[in-house]
Structures are given as C-alpha cells and as structure tokens.
N, C-alpha and C. Protein backbone atom coordinates (compact mmCIF):
# COMPACT_ATOMS: atom_id res chain seq x y z
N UNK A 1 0.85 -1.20 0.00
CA UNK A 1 0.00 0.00 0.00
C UNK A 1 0.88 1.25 0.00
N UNK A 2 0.54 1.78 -1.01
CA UNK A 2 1.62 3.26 -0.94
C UNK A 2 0.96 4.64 -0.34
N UNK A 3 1.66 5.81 -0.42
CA UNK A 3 1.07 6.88 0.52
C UNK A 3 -0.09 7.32 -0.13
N UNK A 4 -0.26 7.09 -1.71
CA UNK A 4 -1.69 7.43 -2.14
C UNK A 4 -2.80 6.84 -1.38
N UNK A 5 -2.83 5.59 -1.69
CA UNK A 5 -3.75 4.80 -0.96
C UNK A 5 -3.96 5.22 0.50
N UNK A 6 -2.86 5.49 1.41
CA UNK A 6 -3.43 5.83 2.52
C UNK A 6 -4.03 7.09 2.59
N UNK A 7 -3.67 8.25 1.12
CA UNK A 7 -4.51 9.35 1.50
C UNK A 7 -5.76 8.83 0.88
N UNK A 8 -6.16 8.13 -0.02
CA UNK A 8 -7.62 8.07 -0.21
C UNK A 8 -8.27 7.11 0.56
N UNK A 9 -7.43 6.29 1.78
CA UNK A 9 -8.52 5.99 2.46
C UNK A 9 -8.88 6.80 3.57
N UNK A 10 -7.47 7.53 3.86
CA UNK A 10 -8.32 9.08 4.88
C UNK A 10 -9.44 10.03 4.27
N UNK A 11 -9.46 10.07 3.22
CA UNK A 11 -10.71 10.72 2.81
C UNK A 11 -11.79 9.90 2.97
N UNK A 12 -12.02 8.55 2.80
CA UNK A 12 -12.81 7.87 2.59
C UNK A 12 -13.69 7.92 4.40
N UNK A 13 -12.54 8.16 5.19
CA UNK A 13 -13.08 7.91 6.37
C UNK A 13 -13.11 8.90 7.08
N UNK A 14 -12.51 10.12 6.72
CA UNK A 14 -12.99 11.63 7.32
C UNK A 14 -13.06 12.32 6.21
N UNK A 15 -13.55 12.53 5.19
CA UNK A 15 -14.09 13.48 4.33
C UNK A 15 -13.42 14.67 3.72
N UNK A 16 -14.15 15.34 4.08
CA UNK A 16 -14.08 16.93 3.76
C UNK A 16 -12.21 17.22 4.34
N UNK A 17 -12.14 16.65 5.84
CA UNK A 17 -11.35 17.42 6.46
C UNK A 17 -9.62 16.56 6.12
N UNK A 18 -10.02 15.78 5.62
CA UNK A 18 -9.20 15.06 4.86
C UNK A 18 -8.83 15.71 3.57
N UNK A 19 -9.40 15.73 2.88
CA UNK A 19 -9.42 16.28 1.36
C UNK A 19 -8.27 17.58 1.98
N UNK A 20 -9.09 18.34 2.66
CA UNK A 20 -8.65 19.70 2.55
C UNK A 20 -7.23 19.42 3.21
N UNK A 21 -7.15 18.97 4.31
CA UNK A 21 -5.76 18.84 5.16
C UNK A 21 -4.88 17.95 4.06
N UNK A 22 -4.88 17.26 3.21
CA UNK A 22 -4.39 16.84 2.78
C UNK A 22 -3.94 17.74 1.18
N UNK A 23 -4.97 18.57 0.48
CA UNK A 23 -4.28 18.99 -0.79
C UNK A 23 -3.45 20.37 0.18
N UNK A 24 -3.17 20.55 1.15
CA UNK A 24 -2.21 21.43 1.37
C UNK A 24 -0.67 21.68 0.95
N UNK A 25 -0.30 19.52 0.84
CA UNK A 25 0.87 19.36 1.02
C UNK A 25 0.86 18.33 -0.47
N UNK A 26 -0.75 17.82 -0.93
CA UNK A 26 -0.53 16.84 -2.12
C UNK A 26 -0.82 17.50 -3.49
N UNK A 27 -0.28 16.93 -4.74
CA UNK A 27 -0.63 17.78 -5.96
C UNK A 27 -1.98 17.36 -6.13
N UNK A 28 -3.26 18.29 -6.85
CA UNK A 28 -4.39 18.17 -6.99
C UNK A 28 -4.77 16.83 -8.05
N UNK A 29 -3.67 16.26 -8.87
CA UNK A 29 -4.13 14.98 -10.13
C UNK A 29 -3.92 14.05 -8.98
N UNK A 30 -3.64 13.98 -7.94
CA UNK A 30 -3.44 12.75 -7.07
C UNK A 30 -4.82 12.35 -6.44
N UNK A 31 -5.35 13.25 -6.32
CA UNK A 31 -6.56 13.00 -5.23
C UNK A 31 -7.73 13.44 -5.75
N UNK A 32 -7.84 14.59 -6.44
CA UNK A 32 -8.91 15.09 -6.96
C UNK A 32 -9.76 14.31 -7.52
N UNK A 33 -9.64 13.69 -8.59
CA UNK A 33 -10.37 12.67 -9.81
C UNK A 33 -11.34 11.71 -9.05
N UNK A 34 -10.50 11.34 -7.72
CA UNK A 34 -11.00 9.90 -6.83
C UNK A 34 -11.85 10.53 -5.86
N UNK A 35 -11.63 12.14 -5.30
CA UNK A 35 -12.80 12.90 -4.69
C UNK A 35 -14.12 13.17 -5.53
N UNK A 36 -13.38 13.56 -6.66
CA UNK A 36 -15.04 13.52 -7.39
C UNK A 36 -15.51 12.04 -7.88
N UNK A 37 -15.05 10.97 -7.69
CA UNK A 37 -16.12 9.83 -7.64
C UNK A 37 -16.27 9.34 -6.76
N UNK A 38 -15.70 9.50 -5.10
CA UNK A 38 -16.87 9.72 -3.95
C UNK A 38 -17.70 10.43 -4.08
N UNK A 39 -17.69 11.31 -4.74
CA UNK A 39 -19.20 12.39 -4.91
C UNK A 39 -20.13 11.93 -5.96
N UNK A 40 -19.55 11.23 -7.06
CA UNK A 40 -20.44 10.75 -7.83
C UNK A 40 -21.23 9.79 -7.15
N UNK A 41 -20.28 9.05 -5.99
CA UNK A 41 -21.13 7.46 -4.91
C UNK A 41 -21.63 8.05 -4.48
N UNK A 42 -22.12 9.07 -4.20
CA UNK A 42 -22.72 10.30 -3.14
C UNK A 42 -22.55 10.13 -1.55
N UNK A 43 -20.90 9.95 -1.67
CA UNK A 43 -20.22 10.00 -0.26
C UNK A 43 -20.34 11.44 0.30
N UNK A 44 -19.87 12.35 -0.96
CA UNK A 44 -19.26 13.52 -0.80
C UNK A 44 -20.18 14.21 -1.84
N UNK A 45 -20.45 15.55 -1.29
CA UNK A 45 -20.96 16.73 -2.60
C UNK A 45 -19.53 17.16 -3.36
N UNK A 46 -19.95 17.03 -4.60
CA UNK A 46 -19.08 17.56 -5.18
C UNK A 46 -18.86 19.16 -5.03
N UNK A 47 -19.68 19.80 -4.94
CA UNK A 47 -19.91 21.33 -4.96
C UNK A 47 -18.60 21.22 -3.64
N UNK A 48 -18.67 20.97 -2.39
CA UNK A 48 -17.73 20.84 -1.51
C UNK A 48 -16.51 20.24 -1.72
N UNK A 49 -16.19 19.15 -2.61
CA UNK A 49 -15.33 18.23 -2.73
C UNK A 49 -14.28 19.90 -3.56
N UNK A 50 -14.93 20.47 -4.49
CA UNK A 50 -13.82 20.99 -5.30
C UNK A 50 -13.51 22.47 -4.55
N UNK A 51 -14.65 23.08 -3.56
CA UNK A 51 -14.42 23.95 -2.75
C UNK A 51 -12.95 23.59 -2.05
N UNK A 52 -13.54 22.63 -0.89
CA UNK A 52 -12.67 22.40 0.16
C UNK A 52 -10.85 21.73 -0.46
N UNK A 53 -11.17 21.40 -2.03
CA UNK A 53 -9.99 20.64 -2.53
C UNK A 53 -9.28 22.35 -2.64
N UNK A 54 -9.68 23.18 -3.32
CA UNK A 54 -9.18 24.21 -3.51
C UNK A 54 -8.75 25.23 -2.77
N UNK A 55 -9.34 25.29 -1.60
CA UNK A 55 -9.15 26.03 -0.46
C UNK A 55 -7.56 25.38 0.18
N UNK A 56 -7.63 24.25 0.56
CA UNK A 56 -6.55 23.35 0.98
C UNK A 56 -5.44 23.46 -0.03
N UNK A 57 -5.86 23.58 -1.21
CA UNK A 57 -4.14 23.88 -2.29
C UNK A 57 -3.68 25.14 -2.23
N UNK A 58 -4.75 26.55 -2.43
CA UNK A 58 -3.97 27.98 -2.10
C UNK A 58 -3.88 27.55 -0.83
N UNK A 59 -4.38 27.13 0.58
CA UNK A 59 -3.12 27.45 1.78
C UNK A 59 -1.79 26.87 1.25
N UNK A 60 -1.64 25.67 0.74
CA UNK A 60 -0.48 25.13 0.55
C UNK A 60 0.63 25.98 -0.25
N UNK A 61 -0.16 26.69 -1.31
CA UNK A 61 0.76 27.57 -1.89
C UNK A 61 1.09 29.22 -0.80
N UNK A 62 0.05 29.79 -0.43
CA UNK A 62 0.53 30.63 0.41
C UNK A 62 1.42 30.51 1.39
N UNK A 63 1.79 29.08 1.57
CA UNK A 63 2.45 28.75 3.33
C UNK A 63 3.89 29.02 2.72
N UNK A 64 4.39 28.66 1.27
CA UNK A 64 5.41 28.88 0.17
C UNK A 64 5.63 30.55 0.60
N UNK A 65 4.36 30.92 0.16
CA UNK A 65 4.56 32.62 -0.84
C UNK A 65 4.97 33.28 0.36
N UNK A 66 4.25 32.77 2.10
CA UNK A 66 5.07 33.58 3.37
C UNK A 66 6.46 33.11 3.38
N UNK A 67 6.97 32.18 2.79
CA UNK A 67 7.97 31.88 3.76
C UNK A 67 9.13 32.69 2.46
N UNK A 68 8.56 32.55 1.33
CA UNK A 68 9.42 33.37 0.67
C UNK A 68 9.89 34.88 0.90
N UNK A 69 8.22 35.40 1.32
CA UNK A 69 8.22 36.09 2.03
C UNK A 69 8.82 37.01 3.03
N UNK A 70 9.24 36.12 4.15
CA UNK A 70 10.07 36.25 5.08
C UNK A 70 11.39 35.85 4.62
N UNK A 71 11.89 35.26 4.18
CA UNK A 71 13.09 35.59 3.64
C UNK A 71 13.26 36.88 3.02
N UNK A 72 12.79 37.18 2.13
CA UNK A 72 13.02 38.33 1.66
C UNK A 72 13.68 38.68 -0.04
N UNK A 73 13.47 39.59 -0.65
CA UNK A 73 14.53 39.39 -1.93
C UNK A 73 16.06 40.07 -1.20
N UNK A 74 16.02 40.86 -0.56
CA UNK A 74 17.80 41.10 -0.19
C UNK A 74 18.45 39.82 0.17
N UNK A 75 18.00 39.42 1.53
CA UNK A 75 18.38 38.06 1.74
C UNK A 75 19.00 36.86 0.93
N UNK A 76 17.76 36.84 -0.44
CA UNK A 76 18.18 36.03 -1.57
C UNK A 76 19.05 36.57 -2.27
N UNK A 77 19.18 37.84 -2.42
CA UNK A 77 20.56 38.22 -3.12
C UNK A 77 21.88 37.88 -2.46
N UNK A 78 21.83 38.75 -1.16
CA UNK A 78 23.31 37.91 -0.57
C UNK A 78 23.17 36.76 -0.27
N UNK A 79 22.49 35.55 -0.61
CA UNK A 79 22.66 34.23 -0.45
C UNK A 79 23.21 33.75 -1.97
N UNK A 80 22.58 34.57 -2.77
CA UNK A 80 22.74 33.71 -4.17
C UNK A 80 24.58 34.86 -4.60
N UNK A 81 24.68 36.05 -3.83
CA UNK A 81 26.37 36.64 -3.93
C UNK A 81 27.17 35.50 -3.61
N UNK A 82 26.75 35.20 -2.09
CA UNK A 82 27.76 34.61 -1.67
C UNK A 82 28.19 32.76 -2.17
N UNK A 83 27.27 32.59 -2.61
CA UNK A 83 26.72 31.10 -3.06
C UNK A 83 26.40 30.43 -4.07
N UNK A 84 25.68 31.95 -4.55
CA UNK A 84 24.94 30.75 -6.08
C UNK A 84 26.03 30.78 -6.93
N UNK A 85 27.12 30.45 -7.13
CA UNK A 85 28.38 30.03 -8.06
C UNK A 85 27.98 28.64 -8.38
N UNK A 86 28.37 28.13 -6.61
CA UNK A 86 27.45 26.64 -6.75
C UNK A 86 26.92 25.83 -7.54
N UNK A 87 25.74 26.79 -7.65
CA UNK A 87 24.61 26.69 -8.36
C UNK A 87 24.35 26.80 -10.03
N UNK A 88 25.74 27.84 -10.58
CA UNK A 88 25.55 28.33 -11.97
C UNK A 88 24.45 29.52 -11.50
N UNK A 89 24.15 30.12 -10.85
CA UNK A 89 23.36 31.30 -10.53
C UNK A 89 23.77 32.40 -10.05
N UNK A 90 23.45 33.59 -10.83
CA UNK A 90 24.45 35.01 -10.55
C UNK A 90 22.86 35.75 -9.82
N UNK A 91 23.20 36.77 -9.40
CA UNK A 91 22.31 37.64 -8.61
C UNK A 91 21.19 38.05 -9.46
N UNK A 92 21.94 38.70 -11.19
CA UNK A 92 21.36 39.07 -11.84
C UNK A 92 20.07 37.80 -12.43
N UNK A 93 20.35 36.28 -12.48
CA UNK A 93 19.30 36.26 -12.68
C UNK A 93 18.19 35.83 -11.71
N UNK A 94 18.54 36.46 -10.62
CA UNK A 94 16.93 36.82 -9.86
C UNK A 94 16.69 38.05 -10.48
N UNK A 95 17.19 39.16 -10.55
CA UNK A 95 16.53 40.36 -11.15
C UNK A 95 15.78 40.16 -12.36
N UNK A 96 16.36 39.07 -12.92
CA UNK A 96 15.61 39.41 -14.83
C UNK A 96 14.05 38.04 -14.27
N UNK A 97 14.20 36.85 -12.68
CA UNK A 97 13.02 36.76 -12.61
C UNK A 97 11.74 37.50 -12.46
N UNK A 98 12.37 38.15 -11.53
CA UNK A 98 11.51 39.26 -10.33
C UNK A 98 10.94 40.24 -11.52
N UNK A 99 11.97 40.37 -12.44
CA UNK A 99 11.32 41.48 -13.84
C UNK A 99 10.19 40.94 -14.72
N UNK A 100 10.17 39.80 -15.03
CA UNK A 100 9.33 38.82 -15.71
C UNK A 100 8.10 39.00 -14.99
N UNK A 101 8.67 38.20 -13.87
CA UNK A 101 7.26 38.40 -12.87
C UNK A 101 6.61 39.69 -12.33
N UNK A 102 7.06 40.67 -12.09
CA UNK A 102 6.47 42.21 -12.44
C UNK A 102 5.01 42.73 -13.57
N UNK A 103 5.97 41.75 -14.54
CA UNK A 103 4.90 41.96 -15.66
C UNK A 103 4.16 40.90 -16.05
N UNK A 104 4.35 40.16 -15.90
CA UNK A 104 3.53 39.07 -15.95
C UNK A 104 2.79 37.95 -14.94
N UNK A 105 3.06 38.70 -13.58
CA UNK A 105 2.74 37.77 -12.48
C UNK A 105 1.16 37.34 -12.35
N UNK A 106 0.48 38.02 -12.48
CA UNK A 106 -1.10 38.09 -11.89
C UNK A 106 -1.00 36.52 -12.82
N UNK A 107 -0.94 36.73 -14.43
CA UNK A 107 -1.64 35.86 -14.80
C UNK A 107 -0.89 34.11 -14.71
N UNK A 108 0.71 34.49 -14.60
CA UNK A 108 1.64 33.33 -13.99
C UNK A 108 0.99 32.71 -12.95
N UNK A 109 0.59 33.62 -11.65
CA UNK A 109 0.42 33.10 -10.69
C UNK A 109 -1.16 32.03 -11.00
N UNK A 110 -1.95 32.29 -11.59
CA UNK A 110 -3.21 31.45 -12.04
C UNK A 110 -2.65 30.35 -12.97
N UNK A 111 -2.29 30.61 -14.02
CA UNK A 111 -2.35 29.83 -14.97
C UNK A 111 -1.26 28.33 -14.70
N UNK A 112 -0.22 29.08 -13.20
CA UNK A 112 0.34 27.98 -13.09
C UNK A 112 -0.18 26.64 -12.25
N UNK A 113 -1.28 27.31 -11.35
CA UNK A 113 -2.16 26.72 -10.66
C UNK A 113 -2.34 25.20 -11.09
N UNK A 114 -2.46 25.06 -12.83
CA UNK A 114 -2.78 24.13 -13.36
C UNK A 114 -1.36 22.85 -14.03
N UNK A 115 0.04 23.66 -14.02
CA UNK A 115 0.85 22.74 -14.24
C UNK A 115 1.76 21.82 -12.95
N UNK A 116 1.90 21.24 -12.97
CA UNK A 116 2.86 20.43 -12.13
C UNK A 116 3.96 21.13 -11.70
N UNK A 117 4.77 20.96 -10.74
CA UNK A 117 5.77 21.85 -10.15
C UNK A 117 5.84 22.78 -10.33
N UNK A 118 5.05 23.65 -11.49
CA UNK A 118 5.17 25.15 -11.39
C UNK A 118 4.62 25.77 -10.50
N UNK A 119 3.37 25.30 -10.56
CA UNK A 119 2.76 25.40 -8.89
C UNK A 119 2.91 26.13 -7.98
N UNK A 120 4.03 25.09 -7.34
CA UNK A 120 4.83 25.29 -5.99
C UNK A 120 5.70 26.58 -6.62
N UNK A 121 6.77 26.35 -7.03
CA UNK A 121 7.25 27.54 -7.70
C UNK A 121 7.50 29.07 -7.69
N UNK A 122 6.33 29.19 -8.32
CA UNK A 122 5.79 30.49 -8.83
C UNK A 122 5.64 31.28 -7.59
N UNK A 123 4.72 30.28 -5.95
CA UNK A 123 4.91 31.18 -5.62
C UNK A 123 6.37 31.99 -4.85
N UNK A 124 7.22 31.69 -5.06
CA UNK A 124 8.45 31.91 -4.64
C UNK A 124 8.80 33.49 -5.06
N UNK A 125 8.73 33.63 -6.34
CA UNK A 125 9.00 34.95 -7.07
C UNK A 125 7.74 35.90 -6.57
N UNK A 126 6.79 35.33 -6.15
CA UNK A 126 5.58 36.36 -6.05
C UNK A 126 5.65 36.82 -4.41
N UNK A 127 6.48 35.72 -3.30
CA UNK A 127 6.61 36.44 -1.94
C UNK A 127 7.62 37.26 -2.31
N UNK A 128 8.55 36.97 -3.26
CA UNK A 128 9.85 37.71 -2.96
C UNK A 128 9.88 39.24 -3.23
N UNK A 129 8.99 39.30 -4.24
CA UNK A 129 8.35 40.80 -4.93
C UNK A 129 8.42 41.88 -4.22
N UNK A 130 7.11 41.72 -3.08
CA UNK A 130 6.60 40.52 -3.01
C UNK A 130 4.50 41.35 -4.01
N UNK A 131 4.55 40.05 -4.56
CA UNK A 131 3.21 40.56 -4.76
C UNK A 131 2.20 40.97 -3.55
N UNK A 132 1.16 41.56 -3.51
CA UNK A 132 0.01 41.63 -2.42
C UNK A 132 -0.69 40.06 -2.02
N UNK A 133 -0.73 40.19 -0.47
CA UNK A 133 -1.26 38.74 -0.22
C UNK A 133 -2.41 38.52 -1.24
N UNK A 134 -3.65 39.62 -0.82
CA UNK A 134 -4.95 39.88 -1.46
C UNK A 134 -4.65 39.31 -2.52
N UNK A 135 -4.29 39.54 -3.58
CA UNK A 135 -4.11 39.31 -5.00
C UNK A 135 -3.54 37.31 -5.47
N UNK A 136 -2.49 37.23 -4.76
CA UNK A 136 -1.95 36.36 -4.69
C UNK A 136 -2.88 34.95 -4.42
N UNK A 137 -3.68 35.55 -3.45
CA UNK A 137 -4.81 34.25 -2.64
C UNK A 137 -5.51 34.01 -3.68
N UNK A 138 -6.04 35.08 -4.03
CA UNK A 138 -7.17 35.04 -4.83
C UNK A 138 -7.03 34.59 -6.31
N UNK A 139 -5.79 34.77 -6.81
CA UNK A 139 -5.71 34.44 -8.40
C UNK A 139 -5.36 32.87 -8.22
N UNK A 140 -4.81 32.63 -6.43
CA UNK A 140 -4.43 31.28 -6.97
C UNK A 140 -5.47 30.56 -6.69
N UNK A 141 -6.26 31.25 -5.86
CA UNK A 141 -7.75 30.00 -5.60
C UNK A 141 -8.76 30.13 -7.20
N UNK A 142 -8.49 31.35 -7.60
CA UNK A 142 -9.30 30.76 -8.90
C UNK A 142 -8.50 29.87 -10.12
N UNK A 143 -7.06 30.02 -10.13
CA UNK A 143 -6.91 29.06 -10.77
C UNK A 143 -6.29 27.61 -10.29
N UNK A 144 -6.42 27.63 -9.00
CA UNK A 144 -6.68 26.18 -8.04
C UNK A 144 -8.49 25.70 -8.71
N UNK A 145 -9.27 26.24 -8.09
CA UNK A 145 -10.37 26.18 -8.48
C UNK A 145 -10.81 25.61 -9.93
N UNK A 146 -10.60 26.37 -10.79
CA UNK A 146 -10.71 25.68 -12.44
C UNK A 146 -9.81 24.31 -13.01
N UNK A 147 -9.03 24.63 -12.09
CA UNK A 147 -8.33 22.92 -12.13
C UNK A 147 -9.09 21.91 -11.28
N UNK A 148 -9.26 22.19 -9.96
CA UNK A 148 -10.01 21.04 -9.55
C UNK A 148 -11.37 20.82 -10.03
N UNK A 149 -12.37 21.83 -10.73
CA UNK A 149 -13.42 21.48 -11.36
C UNK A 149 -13.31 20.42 -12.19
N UNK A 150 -11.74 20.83 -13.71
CA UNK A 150 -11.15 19.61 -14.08
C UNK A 150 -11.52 18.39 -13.56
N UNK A 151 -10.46 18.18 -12.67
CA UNK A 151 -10.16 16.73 -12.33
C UNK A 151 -11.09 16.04 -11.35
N UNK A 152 -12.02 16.89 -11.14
CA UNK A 152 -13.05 16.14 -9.87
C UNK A 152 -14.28 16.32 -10.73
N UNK A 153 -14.69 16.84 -11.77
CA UNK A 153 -15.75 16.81 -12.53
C UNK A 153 -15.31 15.57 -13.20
N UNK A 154 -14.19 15.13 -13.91
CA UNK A 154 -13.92 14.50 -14.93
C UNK A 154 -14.48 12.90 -13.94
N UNK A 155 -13.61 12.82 -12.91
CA UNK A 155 -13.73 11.87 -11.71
C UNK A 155 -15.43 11.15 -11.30
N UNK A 156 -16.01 12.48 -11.64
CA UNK A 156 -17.63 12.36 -11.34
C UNK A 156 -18.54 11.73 -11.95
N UNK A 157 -17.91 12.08 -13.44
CA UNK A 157 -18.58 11.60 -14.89
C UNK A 157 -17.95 10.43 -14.91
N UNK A 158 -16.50 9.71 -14.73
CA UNK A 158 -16.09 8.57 -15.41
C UNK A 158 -16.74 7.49 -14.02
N UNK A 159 -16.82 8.02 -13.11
CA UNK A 159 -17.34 6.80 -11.79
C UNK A 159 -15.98 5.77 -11.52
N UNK A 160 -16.34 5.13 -11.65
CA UNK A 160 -15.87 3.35 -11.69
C UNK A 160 -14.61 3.47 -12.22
N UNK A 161 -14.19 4.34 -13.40
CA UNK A 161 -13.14 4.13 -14.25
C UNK A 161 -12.38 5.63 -14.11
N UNK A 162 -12.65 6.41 -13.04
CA UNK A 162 -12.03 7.38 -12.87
C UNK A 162 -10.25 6.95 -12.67
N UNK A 163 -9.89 5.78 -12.24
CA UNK A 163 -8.40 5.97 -12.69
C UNK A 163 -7.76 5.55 -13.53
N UNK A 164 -8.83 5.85 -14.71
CA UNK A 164 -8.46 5.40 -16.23
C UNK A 164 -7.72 7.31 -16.82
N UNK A 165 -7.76 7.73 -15.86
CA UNK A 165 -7.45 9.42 -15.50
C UNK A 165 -5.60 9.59 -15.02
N UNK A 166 -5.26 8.21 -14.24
CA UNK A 166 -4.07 8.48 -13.82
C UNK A 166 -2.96 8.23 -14.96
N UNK A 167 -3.05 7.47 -15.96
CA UNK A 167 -1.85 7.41 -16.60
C UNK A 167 -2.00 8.33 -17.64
N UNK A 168 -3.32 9.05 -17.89
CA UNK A 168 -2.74 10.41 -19.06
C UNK A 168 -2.61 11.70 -18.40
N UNK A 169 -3.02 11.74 -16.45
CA UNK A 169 -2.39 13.02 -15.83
C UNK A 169 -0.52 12.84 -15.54
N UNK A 170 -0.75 11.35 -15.35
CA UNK A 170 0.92 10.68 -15.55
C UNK A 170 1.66 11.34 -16.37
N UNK A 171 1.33 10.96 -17.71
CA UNK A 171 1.84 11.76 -18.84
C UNK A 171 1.90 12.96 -18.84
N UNK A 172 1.17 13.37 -18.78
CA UNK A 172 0.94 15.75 -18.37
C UNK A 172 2.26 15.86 -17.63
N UNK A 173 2.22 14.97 -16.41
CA UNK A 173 3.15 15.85 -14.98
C UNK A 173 4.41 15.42 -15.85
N UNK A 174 4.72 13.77 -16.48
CA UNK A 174 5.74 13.72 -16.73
C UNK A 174 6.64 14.88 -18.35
N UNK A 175 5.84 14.92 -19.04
CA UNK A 175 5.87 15.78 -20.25
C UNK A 175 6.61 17.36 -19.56
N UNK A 176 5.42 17.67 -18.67
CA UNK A 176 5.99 19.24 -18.00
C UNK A 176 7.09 19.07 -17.15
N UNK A 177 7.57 17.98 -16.57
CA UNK A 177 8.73 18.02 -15.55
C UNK A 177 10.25 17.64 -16.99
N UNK A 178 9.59 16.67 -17.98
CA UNK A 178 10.54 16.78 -19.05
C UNK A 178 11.03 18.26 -19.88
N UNK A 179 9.97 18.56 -19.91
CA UNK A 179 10.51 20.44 -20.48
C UNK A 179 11.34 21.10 -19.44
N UNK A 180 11.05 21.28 -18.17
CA UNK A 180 11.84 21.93 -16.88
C UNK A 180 13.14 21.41 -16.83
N UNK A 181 12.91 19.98 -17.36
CA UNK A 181 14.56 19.36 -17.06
C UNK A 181 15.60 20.17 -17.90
N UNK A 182 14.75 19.79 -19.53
CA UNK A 182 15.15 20.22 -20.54
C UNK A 182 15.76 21.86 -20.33
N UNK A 183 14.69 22.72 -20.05
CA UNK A 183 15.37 23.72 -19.94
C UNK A 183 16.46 24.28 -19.07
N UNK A 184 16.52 23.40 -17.81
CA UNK A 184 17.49 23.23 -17.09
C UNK A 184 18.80 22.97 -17.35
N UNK A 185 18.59 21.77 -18.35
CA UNK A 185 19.42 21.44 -19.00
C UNK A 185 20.74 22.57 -20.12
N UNK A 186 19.28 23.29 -20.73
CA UNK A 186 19.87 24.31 -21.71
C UNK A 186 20.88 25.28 -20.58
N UNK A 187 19.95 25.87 -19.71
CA UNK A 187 20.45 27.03 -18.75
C UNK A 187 21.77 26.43 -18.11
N UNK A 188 22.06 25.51 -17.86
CA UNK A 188 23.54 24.81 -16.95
C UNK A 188 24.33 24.64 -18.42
N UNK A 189 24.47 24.07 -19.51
CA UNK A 189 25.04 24.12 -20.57
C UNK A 189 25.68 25.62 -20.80
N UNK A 190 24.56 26.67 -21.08
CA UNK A 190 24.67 27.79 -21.78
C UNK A 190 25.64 28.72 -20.30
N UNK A 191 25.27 28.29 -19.45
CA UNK A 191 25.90 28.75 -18.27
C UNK A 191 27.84 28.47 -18.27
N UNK A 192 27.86 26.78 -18.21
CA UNK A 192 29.18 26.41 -18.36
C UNK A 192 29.76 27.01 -19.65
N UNK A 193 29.35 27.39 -20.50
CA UNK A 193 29.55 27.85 -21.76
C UNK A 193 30.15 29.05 -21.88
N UNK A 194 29.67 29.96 -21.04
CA UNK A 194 30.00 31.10 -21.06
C UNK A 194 31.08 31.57 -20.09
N UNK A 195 30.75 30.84 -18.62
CA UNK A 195 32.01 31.09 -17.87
C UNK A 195 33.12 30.36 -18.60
N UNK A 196 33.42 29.79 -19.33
CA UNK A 196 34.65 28.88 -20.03
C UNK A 196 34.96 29.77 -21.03
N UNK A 197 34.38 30.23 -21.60
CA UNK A 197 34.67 31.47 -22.49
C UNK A 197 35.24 32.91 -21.90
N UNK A 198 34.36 33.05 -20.89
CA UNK A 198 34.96 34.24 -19.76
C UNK A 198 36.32 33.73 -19.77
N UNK A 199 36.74 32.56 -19.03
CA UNK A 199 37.79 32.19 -18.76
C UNK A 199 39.31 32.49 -19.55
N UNK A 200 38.80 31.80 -20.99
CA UNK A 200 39.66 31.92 -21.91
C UNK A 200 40.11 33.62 -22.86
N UNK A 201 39.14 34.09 -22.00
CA UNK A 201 38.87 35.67 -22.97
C UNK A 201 40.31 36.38 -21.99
C-alpha cells in the first residue's frame, strides 16, 4: 500500500477534512479525480469536494509565498552573492526573474495553478516581490479552483473508471517536468559555456 492509498482511504473515512488537510501538502491529479467519484457514490458533494480541494491547495501555496516572504529578496541576493556560483546562478538572474514576474505575475500566478511543479514555484517569485497577499490568494484560488473542477468533474462523470485518468495526468506531470529538465538542461550548458569562455577571454 503506498502513501496514495493511505490518503484516499483518509478521505474515505474523514471526508471533507481530509481532502482539505491533505491537498495542502498533495498535488491536486493525485486525489482530486477519486474525490469527485466519492461524490459521484454520493459519499461527498461535489460542490464541496472541489471547494474544500481548492481552499486546501492555495493554503499550501501561500504557506510557500510567506515563507518566501520572510526571507526576503535582499536576503536572496546575498545568499545567491555569496553562493549561487554553486549553483551556476548570478544575482542578476533573480533580477531578470523578479522582472518577468512584475509583468507578468497576476496571470503566472493562475495559470500555473494548473501545471505540475510550477505550482509550488511560482509562488516563490511572487513572496519575494513581493506581490500583495490579497491578489496572490485570490488568483491562486481561482486558478486552483478551475483545475479542480477539471479533475473532480472528470472523476464524477467517469465513476468506476475514474483511474483510467491516472496514466494520461501521468503523462501531463511527466511531459511538463521533461521540459523543466530540458530547460534546465539548456540554462547549466549555456551557463558552463559562457564562464569557459569568460575564462579563456
């Protein structure tokens, strides 16, 4: 029995307060699909199932966006002066994040709601800003929200065969964590690339 299973049998046997205590810390394709077909068994209302699923994922992301928060962006600068060499990470590129995200945060912060590890992520750049809590809560519960309608509507309609759902959300998380690698990949390349060139210049 793996840790999935034990979270869907805590839902199964405390509900609501399960769901919610639990998408704080779990990604929403794990649990969601199998909450909305307790609601289809009419264990659970769905109307609640995708409330309380959604409520429980922005705390999880806000508990991120304070702690980024409290660190601070100075902080992260003299950590990433003194350190991010390490890393292949210069100071400057937190500035060209923090710039991105300036202009493009409101709708980052929603739209990431819906990919895999970006998620968590995103909110990092938005405490460090830091964006407004107000704003922050709210864009991520609505696009927490339109995702779990997703996956707990879909869950509702398929019943019985709702984890005929896990190996093409499988595919999604794995596809998007393959691009992150990928680009990871590029950024540490293009990185060694250039200090070796510095070097030789």
């Amino acid at each position: 029995m793996d840790w999935i299973d034990l979270a869907e049998q805590a839902i199964e046997a405390y509900g609501y307060w399960a769901l919610g205590a639990l998408m704080v810390v779990l990604a929403p394709e794990t649990l969601m699909p199998f909450a909305g077909f307790l609601a289809g068994e009419g264990w659970l209302s769905l109307t609640w199932v995708i409330l309380i699923g959604s409520l429980g994922g922005t705390l999880g992301s806000t508990l991120i966006y304070a702690l980024a928060q409290q660190v601070g962006e100075e902080r992260t600068r003299l950590w990433l002066a003194r350190h991010g060499k390490w890393l292949l990470l210069r100071e400057q590129d937190l500035s060209g994040v923090l710039h991105i995200f300036a202009l493009h945060g409101l709708w980052l912060v929603a739209v990431a709601r819906c990919v895999p590890s970006l998620r968590s992520l995103v909110s990092i750049p938005a405490g460090l800003l830091p964006m407004g809590l107000g704003p922050f809560v709210l864009l991520t519960f609505l696009g927490t929200l339109i995702w779990n309608i997703l996956l707990a509507g879909l869950g509702y309609l398929l019943g019985g065969r709702w984890q005929s759902l896990e190996p093409l959300l499988g595919s999604y998380a794995a596809i998007v964590l393959g691009l992150l690698g990928l680009a990871v990949l590029v950024f540490v390349i293009q990185r060694l690339l250039n200090q070796w060139l510095d070097d030789r210049a």
